[in-house]
Protein backbone atom coordinates (compact mmCIF):
# COMPACT_ATOMS: atom_id res chain seq x y z
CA UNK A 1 18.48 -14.37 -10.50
CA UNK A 2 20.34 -11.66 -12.62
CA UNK A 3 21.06 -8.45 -11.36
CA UNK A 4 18.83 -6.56 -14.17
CA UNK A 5 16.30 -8.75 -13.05
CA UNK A 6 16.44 -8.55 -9.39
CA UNK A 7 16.66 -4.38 -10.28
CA UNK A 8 13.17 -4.49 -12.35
CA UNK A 9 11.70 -6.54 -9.50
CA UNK A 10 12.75 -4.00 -6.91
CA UNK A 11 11.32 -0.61 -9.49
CA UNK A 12 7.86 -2.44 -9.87
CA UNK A 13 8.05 -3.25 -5.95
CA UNK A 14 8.54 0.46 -5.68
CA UNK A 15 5.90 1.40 -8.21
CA UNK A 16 3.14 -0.32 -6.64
CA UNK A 17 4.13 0.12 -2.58
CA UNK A 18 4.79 4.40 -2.75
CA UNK A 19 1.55 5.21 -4.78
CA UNK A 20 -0.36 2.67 -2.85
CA UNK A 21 0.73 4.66 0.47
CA UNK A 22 -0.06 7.77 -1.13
CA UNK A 23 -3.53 6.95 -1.23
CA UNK A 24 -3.73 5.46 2.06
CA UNK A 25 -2.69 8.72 3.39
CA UNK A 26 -4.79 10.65 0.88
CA UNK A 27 -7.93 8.52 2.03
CA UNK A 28 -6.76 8.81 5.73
CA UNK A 29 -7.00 12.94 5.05
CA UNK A 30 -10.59 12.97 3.56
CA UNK A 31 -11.89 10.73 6.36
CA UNK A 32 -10.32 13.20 8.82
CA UNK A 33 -11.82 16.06 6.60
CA UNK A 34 -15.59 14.22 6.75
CA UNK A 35 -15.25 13.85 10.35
CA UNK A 36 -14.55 17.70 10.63
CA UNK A 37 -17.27 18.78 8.05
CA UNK A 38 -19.94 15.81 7.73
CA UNK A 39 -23.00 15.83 9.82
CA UNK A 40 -23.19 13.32 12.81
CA UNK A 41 -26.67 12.62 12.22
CA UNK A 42 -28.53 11.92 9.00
CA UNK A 43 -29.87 14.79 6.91
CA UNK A 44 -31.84 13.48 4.07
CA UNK A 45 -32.83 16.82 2.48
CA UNK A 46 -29.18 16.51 1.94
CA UNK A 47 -29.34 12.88 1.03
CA UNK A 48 -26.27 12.66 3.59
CA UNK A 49 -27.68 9.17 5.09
CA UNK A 50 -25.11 6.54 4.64
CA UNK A 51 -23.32 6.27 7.79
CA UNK A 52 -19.78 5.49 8.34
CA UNK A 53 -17.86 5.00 11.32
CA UNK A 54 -14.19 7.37 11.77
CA UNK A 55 -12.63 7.03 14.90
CA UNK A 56 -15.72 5.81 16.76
CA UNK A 57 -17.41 8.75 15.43
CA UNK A 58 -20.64 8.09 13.27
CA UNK A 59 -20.88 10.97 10.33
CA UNK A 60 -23.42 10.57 7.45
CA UNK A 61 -22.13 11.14 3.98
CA UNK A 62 -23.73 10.73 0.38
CA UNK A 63 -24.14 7.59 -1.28
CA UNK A 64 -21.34 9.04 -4.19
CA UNK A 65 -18.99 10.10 -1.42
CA UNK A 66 -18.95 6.74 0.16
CA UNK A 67 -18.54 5.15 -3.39
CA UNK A 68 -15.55 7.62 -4.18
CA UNK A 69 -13.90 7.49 -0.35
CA UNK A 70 -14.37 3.53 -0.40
CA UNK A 71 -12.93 3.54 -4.18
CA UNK A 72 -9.68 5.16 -3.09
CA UNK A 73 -9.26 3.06 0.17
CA UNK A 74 -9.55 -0.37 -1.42
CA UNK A 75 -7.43 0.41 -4.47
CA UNK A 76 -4.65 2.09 -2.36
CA UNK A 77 -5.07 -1.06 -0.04
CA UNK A 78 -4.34 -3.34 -3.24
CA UNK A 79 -2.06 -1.83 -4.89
CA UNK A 80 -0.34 -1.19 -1.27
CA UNK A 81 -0.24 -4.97 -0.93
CA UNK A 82 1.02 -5.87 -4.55
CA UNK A 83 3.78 -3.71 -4.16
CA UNK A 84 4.33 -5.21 -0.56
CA UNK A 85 4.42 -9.01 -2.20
CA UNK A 86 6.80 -7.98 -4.82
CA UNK A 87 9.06 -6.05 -2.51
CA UNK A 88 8.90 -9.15 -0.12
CA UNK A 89 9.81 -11.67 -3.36
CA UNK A 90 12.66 -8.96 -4.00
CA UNK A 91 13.84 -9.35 -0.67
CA UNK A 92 14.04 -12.98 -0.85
CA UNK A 93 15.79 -13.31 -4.16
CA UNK A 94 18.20 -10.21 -3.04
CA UNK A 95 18.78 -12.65 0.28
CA UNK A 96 19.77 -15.43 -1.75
CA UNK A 97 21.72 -13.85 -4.29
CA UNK A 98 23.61 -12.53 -1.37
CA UNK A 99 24.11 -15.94 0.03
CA UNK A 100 25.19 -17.80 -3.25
CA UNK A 101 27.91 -14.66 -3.20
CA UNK A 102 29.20 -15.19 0.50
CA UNK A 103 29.16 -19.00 -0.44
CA UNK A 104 30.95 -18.44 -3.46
CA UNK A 105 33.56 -15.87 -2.12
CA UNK A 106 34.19 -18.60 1.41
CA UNK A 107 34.74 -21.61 -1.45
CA UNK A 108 37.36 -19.36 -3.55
CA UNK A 109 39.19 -18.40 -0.20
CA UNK A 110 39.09 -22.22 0.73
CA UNK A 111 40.95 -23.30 -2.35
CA UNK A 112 42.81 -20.79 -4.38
CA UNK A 113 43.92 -21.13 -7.85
């Protein structure tokens, strides 16, 4: 694989595994925040009755913050785990690039010109 190439592979690797961390930790940081602010039982004049479990904790949120907080967990998680295929298909090509090198350097050492 060419060098431009294997360099493209390794951006998009990066592009997909750093924002898809970044919204791991963002979505680690609201659960944190719902377990400090959320009620731990349900309060339907609030309509704050879908449960969810944080750290063995049951809160209650509302039906749109469950949709938002499970939006940003399961996209992070994907995009997280694209970034983590291409950055393991990077590795492997960078692997053996670096071995046709070492071959390639050991055979011109062998038998000089």
């Amino acid at each position: 694989m060419k060098t431009a190439r294997l360099a493209t592979l390794k951006f998009f690797a990066l592009l997909f595994l750093l924002p898809g961390l970044a919204g791991l930790i963002v979505s680690a940081t609201i659960s944190i925040h719902y377990l400090d602010t959320m009620p731990k039982w349900p309060a339907p004049e609030e309509n704050r009755v879908v449960p969810r479990g944080i750290h063995g904790i049951t809160i209650y949120q509302t039906p749109a913050e469950d949709r938002e907080l499970n939006l940003i967990e399961y996209s992070s998680v994907g995009v997280f785990l694209a970034g983590l295929g291409l950055g393991v298909v990077y590795l492997e090509k960078w692997g053996s690039l670096q071995s046709r090198a070492a071959e390639e350097e050991s055979r011109l050492a062998e038998n000089p010109r």
